[in-house]
Each structure stands twice: as C-alpha cells, then as structure tokens.
PDB file of N, CA and C in Angstrom:
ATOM      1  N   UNK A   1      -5.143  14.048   1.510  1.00  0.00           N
ATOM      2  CA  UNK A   1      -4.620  12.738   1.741  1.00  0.00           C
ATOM      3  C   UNK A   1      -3.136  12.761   2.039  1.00  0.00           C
ATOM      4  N   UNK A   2      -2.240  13.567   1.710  1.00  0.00           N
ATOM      5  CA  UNK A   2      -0.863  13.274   1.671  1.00  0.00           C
ATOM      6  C   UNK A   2      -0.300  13.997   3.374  1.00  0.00           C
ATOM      7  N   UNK A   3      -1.373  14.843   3.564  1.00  0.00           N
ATOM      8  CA  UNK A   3      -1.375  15.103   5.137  1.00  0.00           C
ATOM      9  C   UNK A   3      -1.515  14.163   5.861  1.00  0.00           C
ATOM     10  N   UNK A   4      -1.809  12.835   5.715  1.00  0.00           N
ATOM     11  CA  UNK A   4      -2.016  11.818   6.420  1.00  0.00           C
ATOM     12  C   UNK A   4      -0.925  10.834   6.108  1.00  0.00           C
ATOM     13  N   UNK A   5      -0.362  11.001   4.883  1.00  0.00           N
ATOM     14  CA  UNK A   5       0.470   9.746   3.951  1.00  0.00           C
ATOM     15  C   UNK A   5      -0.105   8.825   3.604  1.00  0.00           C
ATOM     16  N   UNK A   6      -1.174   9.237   3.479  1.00  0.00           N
ATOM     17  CA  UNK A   6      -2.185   7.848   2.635  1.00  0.00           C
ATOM     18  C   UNK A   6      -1.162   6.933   1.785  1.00  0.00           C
ATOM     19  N   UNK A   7      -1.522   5.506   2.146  1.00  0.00           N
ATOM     20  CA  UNK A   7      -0.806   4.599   1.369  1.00  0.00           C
ATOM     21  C   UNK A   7       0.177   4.429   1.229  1.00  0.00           C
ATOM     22  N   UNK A   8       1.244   5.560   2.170  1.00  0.00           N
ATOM     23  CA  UNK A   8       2.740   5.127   2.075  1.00  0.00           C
ATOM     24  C   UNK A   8       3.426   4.160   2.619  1.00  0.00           C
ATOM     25  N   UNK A   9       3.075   3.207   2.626  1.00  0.00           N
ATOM     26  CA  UNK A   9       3.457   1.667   3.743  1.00  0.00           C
ATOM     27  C   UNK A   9       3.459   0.755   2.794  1.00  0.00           C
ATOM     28  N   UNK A  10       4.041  -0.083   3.645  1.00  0.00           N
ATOM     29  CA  UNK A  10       4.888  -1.287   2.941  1.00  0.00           C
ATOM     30  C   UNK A  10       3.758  -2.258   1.904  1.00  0.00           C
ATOM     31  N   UNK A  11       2.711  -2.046   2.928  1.00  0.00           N
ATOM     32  CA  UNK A  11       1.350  -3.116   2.808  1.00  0.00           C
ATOM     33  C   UNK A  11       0.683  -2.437   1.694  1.00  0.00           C
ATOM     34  N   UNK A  12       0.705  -1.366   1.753  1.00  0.00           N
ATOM     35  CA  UNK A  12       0.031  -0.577   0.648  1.00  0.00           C
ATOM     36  C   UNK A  12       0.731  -0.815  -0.960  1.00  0.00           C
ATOM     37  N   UNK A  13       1.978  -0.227  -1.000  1.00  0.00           N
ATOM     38  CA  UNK A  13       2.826  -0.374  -1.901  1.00  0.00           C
ATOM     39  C   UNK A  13       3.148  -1.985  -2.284  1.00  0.00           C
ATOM     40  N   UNK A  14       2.960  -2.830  -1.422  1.00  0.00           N
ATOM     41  CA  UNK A  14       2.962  -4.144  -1.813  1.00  0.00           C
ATOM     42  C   UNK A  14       1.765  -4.673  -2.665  1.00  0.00           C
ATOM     43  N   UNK A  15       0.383  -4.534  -1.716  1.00  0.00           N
ATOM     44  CA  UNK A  15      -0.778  -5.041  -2.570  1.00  0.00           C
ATOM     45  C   UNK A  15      -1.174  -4.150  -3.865  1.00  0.00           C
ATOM     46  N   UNK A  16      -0.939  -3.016  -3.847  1.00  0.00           N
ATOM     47  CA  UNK A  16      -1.135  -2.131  -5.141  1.00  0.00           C
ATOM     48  C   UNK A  16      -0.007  -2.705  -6.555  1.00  0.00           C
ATOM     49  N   UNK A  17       1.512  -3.075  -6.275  1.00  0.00           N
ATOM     50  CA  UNK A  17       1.731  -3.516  -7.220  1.00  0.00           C
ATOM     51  C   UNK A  17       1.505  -4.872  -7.275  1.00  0.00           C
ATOM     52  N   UNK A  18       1.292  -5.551  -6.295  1.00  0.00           N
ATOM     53  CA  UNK A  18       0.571  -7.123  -7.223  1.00  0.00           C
ATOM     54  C   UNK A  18      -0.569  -7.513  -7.825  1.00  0.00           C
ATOM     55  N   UNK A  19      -1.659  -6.049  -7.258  1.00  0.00           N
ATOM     56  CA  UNK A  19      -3.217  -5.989  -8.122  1.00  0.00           C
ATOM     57  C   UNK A  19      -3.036  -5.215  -9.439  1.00  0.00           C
ATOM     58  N   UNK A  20      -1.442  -4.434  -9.390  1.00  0.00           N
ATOM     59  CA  UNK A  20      -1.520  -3.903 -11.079  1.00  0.00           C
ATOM     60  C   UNK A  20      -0.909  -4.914 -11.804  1.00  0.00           C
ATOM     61  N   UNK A  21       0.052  -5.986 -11.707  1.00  0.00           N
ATOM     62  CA  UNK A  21       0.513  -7.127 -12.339  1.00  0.00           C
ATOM     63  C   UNK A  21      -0.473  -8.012 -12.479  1.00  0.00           C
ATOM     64  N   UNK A  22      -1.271  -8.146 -11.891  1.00  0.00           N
ATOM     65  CA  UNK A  22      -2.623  -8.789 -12.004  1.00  0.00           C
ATOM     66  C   UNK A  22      -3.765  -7.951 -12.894  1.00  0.00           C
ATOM     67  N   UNK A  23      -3.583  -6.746 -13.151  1.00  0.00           N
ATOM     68  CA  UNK A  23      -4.365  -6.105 -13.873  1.00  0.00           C
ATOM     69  C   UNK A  23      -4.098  -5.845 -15.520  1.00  0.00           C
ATOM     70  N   UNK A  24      -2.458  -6.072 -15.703  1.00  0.00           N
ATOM     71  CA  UNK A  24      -1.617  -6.437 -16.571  1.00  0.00           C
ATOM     72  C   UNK A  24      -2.032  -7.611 -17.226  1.00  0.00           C
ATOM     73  N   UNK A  25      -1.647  -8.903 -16.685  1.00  0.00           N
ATOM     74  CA  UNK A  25      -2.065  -9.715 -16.553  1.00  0.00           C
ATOM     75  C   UNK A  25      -3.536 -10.684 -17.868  1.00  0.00           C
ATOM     76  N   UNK A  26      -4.525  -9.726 -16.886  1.00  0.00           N
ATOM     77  CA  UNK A  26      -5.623 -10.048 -17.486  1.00  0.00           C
ATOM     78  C   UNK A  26      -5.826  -8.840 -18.776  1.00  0.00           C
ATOM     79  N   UNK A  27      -4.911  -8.001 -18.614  1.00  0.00           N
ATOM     80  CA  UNK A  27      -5.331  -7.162 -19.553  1.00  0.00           C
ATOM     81  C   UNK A  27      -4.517  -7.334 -21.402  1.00  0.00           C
ATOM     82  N   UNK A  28      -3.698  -8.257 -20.899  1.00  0.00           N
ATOM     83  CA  UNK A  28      -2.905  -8.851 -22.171  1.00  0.00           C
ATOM     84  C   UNK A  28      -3.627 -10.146 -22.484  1.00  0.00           C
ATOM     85  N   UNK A  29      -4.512 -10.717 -21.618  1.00  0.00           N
ATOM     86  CA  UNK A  29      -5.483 -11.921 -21.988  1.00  0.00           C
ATOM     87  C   UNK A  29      -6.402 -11.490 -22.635  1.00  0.00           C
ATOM     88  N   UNK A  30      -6.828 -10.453 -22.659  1.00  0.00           N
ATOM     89  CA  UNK A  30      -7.731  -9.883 -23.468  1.00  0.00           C
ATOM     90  C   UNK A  30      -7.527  -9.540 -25.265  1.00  0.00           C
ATOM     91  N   UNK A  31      -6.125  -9.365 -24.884  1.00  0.00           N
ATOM     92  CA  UNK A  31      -5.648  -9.107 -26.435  1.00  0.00           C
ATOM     93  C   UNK A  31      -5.033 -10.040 -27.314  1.00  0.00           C
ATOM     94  N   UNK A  32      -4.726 -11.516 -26.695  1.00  0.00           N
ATOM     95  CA  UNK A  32      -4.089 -12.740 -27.049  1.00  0.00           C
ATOM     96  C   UNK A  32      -5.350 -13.561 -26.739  1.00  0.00           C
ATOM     97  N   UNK A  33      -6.622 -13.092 -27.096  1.00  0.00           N
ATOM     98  CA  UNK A  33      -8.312 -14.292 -26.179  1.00  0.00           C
ATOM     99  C   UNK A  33      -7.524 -15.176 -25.536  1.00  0.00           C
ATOM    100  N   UNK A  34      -7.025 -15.367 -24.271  1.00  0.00           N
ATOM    101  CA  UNK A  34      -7.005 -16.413 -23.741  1.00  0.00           C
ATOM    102  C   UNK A  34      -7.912 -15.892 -21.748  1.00  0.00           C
ATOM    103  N   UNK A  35      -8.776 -16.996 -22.409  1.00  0.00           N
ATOM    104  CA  UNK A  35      -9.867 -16.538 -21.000  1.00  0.00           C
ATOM    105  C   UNK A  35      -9.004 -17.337 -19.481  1.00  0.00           C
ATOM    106  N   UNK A  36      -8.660 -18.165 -20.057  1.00  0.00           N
ATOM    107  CA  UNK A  36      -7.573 -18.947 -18.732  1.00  0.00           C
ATOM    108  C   UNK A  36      -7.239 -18.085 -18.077  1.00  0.00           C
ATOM    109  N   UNK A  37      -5.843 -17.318 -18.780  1.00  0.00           N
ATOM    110  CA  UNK A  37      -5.134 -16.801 -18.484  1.00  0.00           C
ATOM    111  C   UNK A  37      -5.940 -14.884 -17.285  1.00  0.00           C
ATOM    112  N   UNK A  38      -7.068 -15.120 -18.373  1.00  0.00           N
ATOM    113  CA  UNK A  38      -8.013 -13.572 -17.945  1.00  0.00           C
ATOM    114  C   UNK A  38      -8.132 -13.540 -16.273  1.00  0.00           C
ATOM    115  N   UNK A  39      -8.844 -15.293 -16.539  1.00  0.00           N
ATOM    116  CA  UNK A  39      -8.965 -15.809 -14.708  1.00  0.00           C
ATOM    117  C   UNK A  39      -8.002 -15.625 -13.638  1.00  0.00           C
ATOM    118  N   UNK A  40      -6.813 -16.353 -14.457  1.00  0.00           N
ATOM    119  CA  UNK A  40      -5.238 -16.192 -13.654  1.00  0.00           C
ATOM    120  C   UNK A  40      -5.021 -14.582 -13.077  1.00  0.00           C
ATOM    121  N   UNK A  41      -5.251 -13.468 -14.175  1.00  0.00           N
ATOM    122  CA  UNK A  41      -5.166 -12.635 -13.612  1.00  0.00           C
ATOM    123  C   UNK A  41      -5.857 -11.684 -13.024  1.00  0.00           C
ATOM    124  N   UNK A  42      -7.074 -12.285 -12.958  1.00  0.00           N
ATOM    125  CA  UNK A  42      -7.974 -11.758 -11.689  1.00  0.00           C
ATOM    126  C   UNK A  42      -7.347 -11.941 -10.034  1.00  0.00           C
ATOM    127  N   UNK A  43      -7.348 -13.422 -10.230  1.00  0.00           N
ATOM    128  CA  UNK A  43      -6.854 -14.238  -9.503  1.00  0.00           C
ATOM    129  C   UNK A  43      -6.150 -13.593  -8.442  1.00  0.00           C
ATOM    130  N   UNK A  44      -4.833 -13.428  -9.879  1.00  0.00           N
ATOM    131  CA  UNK A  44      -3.884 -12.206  -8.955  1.00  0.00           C
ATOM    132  C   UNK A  44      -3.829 -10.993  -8.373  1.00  0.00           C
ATOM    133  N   UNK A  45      -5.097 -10.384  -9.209  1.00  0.00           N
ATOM    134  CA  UNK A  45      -5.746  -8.993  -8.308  1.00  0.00           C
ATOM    135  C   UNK A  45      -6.147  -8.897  -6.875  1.00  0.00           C
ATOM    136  N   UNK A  46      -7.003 -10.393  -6.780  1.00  0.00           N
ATOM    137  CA  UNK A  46      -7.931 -10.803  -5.487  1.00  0.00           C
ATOM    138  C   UNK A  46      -6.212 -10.836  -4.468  1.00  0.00           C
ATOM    139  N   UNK A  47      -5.122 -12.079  -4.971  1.00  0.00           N
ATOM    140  CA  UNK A  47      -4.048 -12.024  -4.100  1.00  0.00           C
ATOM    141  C   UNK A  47      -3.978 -10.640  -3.673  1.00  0.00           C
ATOM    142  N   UNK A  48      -3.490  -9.863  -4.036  1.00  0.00           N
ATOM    143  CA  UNK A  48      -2.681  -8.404  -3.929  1.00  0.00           C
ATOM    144  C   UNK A  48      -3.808  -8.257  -2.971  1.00  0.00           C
ATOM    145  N   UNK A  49      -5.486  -8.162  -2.809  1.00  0.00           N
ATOM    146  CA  UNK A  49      -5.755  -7.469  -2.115  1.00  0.00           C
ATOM    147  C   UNK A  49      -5.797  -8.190  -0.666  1.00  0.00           C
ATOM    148  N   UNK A  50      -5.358  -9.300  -0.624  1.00  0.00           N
ATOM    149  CA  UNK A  50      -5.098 -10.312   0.523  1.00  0.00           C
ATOM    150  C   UNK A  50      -3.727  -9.908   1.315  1.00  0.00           C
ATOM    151  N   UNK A  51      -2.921 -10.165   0.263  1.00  0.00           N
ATOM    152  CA  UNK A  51      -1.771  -9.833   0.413  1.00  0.00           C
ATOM    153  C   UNK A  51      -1.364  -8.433   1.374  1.00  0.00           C
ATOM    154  N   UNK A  52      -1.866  -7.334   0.532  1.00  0.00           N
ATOM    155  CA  UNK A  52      -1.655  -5.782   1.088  1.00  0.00           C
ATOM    156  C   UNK A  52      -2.433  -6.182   2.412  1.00  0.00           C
ATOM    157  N   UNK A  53      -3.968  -6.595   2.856  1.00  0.00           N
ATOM    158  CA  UNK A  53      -4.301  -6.837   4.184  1.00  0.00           C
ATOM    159  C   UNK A  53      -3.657  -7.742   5.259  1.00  0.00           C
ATOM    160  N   UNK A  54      -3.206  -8.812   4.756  1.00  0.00           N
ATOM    161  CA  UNK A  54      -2.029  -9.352   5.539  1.00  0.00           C
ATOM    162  C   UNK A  54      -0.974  -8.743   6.360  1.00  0.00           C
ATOM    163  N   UNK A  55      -0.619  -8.228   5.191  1.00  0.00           N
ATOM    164  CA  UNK A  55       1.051  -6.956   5.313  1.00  0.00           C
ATOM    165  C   UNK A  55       0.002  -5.836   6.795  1.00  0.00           C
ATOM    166  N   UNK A  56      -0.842  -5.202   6.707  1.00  0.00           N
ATOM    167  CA  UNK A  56      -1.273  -4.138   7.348  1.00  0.00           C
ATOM    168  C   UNK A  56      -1.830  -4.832   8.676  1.00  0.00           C
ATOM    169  N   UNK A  57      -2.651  -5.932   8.578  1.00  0.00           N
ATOM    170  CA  UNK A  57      -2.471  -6.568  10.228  1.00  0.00           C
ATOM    171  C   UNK A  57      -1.335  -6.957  10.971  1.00  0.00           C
ATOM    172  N   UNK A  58      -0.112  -7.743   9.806  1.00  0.00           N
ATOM    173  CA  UNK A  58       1.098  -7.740  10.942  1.00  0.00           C
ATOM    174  C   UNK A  58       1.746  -6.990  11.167  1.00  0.00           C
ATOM    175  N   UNK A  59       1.228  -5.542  11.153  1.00  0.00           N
ATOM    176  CA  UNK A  59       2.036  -4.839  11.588  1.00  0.00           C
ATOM    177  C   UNK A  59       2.799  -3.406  10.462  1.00  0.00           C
ATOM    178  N   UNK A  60       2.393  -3.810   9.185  1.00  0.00           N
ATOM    179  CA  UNK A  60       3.819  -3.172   8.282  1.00  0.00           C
ATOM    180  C   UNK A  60       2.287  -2.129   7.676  1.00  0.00           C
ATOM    181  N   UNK A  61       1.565  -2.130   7.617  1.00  0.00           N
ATOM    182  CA  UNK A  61       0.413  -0.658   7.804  1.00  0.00           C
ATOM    183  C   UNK A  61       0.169   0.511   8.801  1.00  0.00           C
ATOM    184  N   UNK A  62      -0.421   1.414   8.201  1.00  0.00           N
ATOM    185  CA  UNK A  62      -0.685   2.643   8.977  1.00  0.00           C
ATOM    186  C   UNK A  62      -1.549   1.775  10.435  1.00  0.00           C
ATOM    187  N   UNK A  63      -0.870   2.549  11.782  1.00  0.00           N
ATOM    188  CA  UNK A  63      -1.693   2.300  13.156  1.00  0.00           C
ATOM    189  C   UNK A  63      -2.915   3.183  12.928  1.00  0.00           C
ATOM    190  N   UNK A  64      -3.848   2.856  13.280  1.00  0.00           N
ATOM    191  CA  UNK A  64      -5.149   3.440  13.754  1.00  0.00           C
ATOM    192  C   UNK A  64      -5.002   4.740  14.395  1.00  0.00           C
ATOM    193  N   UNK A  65      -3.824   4.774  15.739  1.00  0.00           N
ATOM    194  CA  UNK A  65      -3.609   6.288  16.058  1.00  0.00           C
ATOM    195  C   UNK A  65      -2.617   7.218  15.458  1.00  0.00           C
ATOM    196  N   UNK A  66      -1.922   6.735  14.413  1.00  0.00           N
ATOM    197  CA  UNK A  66      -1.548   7.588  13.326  1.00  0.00           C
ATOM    198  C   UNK A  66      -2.172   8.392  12.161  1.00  0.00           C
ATOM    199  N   UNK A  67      -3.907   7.851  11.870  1.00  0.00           N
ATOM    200  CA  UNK A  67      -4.741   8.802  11.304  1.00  0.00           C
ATOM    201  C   UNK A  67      -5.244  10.317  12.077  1.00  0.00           C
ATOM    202  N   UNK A  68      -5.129   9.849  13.289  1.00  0.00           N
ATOM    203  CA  UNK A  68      -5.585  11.172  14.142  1.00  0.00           C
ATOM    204  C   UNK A  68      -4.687  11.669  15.307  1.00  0.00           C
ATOM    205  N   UNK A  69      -3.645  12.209  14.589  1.00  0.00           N
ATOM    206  CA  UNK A  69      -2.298  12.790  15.404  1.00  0.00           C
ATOM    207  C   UNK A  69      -3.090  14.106  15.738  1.00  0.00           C
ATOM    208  N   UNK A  70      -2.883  14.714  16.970  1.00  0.00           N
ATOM    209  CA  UNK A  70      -3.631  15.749  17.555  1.00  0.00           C
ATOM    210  C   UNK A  70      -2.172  17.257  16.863  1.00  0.00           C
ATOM    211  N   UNK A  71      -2.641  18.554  16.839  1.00  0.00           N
ATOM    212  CA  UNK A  71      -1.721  18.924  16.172  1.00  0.00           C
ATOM    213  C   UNK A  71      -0.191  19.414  17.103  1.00  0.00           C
ATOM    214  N   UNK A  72      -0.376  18.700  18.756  1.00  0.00           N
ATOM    215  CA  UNK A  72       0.965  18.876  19.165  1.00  0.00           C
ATOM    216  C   UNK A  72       1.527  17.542  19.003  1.00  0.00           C
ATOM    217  N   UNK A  73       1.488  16.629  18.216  1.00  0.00           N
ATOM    218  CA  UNK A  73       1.748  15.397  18.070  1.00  0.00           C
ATOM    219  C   UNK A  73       2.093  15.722  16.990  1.00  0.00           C
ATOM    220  N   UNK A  74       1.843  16.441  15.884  1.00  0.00           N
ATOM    221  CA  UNK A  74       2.320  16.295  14.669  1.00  0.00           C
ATOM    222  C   UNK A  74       3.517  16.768  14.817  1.00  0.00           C
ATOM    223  N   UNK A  75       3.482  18.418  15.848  1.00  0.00           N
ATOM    224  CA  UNK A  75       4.738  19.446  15.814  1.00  0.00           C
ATOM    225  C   UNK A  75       6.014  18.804  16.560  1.00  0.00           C
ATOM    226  N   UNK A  76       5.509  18.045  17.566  1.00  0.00           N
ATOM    227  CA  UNK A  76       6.559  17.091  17.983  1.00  0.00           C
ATOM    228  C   UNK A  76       7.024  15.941  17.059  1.00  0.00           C
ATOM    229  N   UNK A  77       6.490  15.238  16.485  1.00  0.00           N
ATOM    230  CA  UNK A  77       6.699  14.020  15.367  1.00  0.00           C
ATOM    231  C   UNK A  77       8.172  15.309  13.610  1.00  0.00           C
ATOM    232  N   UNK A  78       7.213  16.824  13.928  1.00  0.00           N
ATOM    233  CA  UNK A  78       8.213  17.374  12.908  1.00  0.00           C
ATOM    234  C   UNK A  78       9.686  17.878  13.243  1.00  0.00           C
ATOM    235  N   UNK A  79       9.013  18.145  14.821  1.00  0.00           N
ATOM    236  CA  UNK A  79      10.861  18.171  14.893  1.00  0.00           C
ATOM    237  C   UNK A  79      11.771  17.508  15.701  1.00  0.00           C
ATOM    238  N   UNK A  80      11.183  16.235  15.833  1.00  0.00           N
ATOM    239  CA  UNK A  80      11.888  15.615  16.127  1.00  0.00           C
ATOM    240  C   UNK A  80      12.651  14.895  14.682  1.00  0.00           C
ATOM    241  N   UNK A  81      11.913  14.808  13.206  1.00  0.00           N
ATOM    242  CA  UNK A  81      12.241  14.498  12.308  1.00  0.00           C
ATOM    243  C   UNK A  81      13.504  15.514  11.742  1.00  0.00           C
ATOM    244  N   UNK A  82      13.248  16.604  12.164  1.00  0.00           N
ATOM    245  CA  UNK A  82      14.319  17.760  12.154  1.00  0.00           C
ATOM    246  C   UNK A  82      15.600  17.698  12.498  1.00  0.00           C
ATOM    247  N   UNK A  83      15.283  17.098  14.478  1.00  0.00           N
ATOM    248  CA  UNK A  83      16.241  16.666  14.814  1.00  0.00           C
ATOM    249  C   UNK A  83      17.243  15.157  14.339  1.00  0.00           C
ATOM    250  N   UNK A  84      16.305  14.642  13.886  1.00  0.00           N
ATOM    251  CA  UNK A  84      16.997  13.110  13.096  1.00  0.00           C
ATOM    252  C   UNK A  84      17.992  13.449  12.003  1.00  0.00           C
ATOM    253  N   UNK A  85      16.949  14.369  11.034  1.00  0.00           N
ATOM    254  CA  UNK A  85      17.899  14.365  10.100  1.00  0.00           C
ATOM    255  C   UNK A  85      19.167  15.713  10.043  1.00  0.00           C
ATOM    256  N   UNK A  86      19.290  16.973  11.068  1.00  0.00           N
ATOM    257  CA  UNK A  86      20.372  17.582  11.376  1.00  0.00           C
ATOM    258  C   UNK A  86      21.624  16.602  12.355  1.00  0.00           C
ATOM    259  N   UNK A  87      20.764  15.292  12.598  1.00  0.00           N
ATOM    260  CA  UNK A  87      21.994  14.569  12.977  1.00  0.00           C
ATOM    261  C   UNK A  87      22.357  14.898  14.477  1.00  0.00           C
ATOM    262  N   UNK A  88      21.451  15.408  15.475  1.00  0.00           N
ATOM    263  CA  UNK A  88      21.384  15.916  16.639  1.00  0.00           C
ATOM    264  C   UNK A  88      21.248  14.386  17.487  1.00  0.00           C
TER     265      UNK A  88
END
C-alpha cells in the first residue's frame, strides 16, 4: 500500500479524523449511558464518510491514473522530485 500512498490525501486524512471523533464520540456515550448522544456520534461517523467522499470528487483525492503509474512514470515522477528538492 505505501507504494501507492494509500490514503495520503487531504480527503482521506479529513474523513478518517471526523469518523474517529465520531467514534470517540459514541464511544464515551457508552460509558456516561447516554443513547442520544451514541446516535450523535454515529451520526458523525456517517458525516466523515460523506465528507472524505466529497473532498475526493472535488478534486483533493487520489486521480484514478495515479493508482497505475507505468514504471517509467514512476522513474520520471522520482526524479523529477529529486530535482525539486536539490533546488534545480
């Protein structure tokens, strides 16, 4: 997975922490019984996973042809990153 960067995007990192504050959430409703509150933070799980899909259609998710970089696409994508960061 990390050959790909699974999940390193904005959309990703966005809906993952608002489905764990939501998982929080309901998971302190559990220990104070309040079922309201349990709902609320379901609630907020379902957001996050709206949310993170939102974020990845307009744009701020992995493209479709970034899962299948051919491997002179990768070697070009590495050094040109080479070249970015020697400041060339």
């Amino acid at each position: 997975m990390s050959a790909t960067a699974h999940g390193h995007t904005p959309a990703a990192w966005t809906g993952s922490t608002i489905a764990f504050i939501g998982f929080t959430v309901s998971g302190v409703a559990m220990i104070i019984p309040a079922v309201w509150l349990f709902w609320v933070g379901l609630g907020v799980v379902l957001l996050g996973g709206v949310v993170g899909k939102a974020m990845s259609m307009a744009g701020m998710g992995k493209q479709p042809s970034q899962y299948f970089a051919t491997p002179e696409e990768t070697i070009a994508r590495r050094e040109l990153a080479a070249k970015a960061a020697a400041g060339v």
